[in-house]
PDB file of N, CA and C in Angstrom:
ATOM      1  N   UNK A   1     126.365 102.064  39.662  1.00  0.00           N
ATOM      2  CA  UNK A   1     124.936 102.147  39.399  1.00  0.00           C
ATOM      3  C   UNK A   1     124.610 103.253  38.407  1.00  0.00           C
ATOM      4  N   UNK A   2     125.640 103.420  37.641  1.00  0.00           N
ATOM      5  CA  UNK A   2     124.838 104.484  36.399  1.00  0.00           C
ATOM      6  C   UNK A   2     123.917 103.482  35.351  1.00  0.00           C
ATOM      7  N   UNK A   3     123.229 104.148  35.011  1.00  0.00           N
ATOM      8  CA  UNK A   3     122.575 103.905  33.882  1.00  0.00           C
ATOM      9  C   UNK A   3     122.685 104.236  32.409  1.00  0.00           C
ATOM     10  N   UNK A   4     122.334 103.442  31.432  1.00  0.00           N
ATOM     11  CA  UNK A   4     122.167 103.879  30.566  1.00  0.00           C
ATOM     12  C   UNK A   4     120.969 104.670  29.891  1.00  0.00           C
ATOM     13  N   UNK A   5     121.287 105.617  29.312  1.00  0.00           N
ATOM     14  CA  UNK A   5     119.533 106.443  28.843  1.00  0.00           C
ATOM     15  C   UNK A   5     119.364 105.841  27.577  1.00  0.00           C
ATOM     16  N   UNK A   6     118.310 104.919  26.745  1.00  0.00           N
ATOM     17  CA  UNK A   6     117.948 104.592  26.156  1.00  0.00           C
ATOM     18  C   UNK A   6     116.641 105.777  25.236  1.00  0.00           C
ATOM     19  N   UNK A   7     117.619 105.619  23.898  1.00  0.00           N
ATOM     20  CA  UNK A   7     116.311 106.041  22.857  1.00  0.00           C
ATOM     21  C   UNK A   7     116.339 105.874  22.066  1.00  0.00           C
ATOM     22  N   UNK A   8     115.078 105.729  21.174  1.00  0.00           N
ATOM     23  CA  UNK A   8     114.697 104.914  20.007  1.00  0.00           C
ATOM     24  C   UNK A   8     114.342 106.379  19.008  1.00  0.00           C
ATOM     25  N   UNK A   9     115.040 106.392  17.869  1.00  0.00           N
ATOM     26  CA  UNK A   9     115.001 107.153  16.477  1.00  0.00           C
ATOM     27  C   UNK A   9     114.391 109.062  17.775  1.00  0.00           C
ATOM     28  N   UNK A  10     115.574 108.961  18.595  1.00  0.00           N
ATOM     29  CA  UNK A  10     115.412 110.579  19.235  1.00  0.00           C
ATOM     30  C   UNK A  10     114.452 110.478  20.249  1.00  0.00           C
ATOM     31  N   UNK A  11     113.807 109.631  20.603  1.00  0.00           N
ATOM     32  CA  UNK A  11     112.636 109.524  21.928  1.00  0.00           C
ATOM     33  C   UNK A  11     113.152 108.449  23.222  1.00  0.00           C
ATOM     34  N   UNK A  12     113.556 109.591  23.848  1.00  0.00           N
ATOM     35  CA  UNK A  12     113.402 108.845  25.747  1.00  0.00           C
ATOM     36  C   UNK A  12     112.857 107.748  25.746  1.00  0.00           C
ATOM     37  N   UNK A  13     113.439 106.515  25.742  1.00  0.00           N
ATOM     38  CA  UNK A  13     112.509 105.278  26.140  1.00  0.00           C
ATOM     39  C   UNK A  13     112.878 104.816  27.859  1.00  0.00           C
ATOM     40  N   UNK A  14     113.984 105.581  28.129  1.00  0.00           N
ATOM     41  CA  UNK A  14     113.953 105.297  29.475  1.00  0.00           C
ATOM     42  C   UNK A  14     115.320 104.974  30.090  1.00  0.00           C
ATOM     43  N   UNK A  15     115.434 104.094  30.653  1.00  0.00           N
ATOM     44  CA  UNK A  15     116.845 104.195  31.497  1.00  0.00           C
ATOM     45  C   UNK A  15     116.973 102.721  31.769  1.00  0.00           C
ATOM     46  N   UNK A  16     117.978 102.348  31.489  1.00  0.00           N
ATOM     47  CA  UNK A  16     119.152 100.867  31.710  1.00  0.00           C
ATOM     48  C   UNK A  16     119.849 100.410  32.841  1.00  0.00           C
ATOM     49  N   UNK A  17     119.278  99.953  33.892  1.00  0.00           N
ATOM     50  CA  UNK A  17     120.635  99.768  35.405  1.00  0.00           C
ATOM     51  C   UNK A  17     121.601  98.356  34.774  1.00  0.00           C
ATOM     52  N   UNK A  18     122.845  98.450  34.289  1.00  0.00           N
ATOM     53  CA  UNK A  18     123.239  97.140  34.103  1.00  0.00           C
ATOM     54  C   UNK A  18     123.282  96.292  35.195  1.00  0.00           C
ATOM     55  N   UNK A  19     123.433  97.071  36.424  1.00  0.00           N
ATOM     56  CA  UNK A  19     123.714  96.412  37.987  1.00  0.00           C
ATOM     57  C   UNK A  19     122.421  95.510  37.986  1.00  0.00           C
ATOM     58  N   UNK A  20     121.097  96.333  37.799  1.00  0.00           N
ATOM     59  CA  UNK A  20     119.899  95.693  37.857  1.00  0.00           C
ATOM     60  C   UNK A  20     119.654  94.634  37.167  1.00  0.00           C
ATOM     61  N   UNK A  21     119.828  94.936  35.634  1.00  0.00           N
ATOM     62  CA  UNK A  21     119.603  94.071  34.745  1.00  0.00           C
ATOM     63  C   UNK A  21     120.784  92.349  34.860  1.00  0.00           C
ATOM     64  N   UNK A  22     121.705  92.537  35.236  1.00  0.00           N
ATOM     65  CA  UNK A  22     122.591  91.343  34.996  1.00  0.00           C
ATOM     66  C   UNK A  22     122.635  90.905  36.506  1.00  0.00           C
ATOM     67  N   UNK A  23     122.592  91.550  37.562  1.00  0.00           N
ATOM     68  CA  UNK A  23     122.643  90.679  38.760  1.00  0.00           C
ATOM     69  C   UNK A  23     121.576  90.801  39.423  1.00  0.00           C
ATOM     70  N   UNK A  24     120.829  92.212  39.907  1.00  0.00           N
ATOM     71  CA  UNK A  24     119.652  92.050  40.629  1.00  0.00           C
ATOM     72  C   UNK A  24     118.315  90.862  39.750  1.00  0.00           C
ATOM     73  N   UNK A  25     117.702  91.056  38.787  1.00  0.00           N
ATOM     74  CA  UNK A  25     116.939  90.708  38.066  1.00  0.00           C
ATOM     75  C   UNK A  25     117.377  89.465  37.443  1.00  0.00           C
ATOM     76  N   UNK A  26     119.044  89.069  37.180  1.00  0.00           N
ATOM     77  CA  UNK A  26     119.244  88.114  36.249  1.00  0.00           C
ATOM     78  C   UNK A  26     118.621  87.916  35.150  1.00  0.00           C
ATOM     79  N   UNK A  27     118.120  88.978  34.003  1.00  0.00           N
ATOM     80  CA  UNK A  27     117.541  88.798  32.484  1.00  0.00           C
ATOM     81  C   UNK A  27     118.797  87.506  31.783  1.00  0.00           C
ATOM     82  N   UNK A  28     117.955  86.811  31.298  1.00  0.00           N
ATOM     83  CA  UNK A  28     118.766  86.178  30.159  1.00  0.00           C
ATOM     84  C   UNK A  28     119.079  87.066  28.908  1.00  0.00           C
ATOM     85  N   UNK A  29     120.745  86.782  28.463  1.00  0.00           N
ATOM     86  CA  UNK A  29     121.427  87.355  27.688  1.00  0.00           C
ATOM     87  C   UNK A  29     120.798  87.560  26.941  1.00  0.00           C
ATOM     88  N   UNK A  30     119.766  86.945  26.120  1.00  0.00           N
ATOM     89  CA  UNK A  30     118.352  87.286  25.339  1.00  0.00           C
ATOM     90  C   UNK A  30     117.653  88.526  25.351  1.00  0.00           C
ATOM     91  N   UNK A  31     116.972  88.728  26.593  1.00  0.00           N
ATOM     92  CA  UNK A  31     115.871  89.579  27.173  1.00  0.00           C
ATOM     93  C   UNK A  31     115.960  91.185  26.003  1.00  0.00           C
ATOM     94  N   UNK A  32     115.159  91.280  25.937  1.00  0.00           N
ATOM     95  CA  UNK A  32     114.867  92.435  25.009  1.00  0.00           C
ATOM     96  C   UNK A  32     114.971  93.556  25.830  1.00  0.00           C
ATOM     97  N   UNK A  33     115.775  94.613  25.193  1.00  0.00           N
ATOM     98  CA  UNK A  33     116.234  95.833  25.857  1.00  0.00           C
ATOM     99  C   UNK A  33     114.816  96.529  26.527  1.00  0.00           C
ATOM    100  N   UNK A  34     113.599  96.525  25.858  1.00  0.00           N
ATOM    101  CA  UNK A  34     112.263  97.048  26.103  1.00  0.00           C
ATOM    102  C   UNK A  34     111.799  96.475  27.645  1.00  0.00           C
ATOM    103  N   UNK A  35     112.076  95.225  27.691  1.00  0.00           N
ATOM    104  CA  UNK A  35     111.931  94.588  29.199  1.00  0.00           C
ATOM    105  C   UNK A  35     112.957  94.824  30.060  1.00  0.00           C
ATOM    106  N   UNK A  36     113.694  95.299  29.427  1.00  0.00           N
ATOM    107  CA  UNK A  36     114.841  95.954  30.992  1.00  0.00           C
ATOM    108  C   UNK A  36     115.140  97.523  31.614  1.00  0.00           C
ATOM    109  N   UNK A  37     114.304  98.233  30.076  1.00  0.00           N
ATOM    110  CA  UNK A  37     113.905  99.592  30.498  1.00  0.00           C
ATOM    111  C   UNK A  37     113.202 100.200  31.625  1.00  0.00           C
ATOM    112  N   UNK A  38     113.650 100.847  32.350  1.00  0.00           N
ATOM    113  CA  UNK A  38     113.110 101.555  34.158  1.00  0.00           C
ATOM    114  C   UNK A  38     112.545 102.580  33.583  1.00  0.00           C
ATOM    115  N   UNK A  39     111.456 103.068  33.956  1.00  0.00           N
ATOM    116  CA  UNK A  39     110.691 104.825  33.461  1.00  0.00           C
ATOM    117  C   UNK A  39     111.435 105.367  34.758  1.00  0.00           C
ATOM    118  N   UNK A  40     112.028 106.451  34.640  1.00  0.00           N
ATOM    119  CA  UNK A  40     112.365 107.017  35.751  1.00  0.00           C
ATOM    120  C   UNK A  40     111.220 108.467  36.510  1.00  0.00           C
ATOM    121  N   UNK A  41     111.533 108.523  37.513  1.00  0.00           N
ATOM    122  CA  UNK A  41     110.897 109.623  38.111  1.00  0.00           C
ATOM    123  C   UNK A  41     110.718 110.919  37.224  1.00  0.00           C
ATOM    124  N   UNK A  42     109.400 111.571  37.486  1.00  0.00           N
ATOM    125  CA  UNK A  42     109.850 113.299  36.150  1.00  0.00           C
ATOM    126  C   UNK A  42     110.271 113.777  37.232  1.00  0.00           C
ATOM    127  N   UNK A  43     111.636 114.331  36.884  1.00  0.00           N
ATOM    128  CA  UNK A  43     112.433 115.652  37.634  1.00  0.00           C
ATOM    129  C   UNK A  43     112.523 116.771  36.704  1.00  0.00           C
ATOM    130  N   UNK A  44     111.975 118.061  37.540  1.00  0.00           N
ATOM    131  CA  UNK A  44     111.893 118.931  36.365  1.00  0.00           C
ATOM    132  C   UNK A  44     113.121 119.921  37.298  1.00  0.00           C
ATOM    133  N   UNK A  45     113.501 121.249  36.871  1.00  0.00           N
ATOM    134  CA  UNK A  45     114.597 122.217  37.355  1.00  0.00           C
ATOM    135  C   UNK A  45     113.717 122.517  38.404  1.00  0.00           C
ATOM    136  N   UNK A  46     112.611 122.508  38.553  1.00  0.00           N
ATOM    137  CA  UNK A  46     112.111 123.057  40.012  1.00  0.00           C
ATOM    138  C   UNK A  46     111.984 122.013  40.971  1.00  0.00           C
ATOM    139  N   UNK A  47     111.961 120.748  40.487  1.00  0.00           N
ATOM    140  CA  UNK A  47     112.077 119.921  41.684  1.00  0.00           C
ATOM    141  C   UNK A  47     113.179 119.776  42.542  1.00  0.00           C
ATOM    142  N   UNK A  48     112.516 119.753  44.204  1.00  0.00           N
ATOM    143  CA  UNK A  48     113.056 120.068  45.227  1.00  0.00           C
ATOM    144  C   UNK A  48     114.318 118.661  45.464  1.00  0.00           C
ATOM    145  N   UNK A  49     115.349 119.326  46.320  1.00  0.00           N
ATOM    146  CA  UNK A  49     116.429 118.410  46.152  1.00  0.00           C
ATOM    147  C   UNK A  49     116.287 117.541  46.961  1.00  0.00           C
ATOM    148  N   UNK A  50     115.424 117.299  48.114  1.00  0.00           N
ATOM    149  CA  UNK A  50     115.161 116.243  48.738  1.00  0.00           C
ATOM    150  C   UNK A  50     114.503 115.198  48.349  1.00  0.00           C
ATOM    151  N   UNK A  51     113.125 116.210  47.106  1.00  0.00           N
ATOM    152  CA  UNK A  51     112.702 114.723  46.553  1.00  0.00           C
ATOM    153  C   UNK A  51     113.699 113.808  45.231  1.00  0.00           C
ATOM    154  N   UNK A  52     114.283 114.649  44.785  1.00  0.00           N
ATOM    155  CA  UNK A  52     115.721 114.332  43.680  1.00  0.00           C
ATOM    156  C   UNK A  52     116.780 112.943  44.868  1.00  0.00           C
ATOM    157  N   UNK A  53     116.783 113.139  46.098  1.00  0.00           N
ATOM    158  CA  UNK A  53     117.828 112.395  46.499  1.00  0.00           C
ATOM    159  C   UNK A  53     116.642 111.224  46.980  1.00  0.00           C
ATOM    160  N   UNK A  54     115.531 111.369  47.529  1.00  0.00           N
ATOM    161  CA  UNK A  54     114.974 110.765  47.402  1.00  0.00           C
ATOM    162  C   UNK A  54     114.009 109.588  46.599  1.00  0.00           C
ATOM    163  N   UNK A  55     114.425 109.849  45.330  1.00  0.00           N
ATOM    164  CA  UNK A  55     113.922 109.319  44.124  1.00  0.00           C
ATOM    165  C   UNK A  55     115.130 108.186  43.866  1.00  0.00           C
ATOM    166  N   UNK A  56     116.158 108.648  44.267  1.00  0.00           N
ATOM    167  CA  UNK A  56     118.016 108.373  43.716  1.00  0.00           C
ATOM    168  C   UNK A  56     118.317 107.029  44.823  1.00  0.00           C
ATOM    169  N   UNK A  57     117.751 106.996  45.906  1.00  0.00           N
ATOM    170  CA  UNK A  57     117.797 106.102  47.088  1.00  0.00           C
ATOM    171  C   UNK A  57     116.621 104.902  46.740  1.00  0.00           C
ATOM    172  N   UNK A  58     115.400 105.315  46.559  1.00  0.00           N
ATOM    173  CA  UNK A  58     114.701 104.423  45.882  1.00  0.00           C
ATOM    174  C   UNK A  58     114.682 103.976  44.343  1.00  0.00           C
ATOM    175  N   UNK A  59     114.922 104.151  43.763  1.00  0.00           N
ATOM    176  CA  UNK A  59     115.674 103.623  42.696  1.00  0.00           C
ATOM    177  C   UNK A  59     117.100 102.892  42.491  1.00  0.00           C
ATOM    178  N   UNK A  60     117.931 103.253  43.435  1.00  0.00           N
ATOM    179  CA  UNK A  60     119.468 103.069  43.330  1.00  0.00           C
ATOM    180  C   UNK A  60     120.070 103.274  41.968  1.00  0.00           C
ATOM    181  N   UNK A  61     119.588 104.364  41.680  1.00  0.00           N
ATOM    182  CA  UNK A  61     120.230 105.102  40.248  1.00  0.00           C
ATOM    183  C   UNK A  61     120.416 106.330  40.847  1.00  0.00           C
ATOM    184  N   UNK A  62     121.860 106.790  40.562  1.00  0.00           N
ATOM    185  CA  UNK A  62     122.122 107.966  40.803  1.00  0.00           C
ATOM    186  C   UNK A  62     122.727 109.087  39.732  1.00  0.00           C
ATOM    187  N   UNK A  63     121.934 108.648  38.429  1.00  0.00           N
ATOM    188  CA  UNK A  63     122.016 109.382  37.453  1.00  0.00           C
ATOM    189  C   UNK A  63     120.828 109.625  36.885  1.00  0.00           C
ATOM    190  N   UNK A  64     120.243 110.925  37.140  1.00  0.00           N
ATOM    191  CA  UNK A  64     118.508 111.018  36.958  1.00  0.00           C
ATOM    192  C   UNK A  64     118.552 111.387  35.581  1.00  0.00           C
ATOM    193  N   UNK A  65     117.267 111.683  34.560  1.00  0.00           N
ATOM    194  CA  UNK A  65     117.598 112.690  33.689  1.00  0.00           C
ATOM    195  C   UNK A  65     116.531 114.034  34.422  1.00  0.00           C
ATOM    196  N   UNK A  66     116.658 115.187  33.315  1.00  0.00           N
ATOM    197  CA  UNK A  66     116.231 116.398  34.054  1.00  0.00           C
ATOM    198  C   UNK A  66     115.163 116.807  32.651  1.00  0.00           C
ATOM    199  N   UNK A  67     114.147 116.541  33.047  1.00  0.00           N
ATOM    200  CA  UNK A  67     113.094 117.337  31.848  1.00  0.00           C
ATOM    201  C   UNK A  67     112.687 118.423  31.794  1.00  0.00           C
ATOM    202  N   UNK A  68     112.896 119.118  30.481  1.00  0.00           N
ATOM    203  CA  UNK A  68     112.222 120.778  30.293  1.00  0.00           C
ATOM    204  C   UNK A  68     111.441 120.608  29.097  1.00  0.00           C
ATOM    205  N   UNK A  69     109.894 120.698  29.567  1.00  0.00           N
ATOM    206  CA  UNK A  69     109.198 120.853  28.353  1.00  0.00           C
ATOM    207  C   UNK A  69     108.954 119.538  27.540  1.00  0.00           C
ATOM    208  N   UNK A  70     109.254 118.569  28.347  1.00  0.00           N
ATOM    209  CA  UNK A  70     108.913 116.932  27.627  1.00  0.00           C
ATOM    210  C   UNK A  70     110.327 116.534  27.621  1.00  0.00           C
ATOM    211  N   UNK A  71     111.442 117.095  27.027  1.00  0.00           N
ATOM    212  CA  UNK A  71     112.764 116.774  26.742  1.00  0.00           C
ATOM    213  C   UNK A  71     113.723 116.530  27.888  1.00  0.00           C
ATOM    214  N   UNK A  72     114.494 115.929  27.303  1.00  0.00           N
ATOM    215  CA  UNK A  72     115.999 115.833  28.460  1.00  0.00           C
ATOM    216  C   UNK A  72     116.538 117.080  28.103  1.00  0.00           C
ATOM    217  N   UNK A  73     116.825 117.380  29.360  1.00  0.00           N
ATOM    218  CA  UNK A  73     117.880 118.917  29.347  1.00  0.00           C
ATOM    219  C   UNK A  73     118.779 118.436  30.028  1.00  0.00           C
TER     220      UNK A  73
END
């Protein structure tokens, strides 16, 4: 269940589950990367680790990204 982090010309567009995309969801081989993009939760360095594992369980992605200041850190 990793994901891929998707971005367009340097901007976060979001995150890729292939698990999701090819078996949960079944997209046709077609489907435009934009319709299979997940916004993920904002986790910043101060967010608490319960809501981090908690975000990770409802999602079933267990590769978050971590934002500082708008950016991936």
């Amino acid at each position: 269940n990793e994901p891929a982090f998707v971005f367009d010309d340097g901007v976060f567009m979001g995150l890729v589950s292939l698990y999701h995309t090819l078996f949960k969801s079944r997209y046709p081989y077609k489907t435009l990367i934009a319709h299979c993009t997940i916004k993920p939760p904002h986790i910043v360095t101060n967010t608490s680790l319960y809501d981090i594992a908690q975000y990770m369980l409802d999602t079933e992605l267990y590769t978050l990204p971590v934002f500082d200041d708008g950016q991936i850190s």
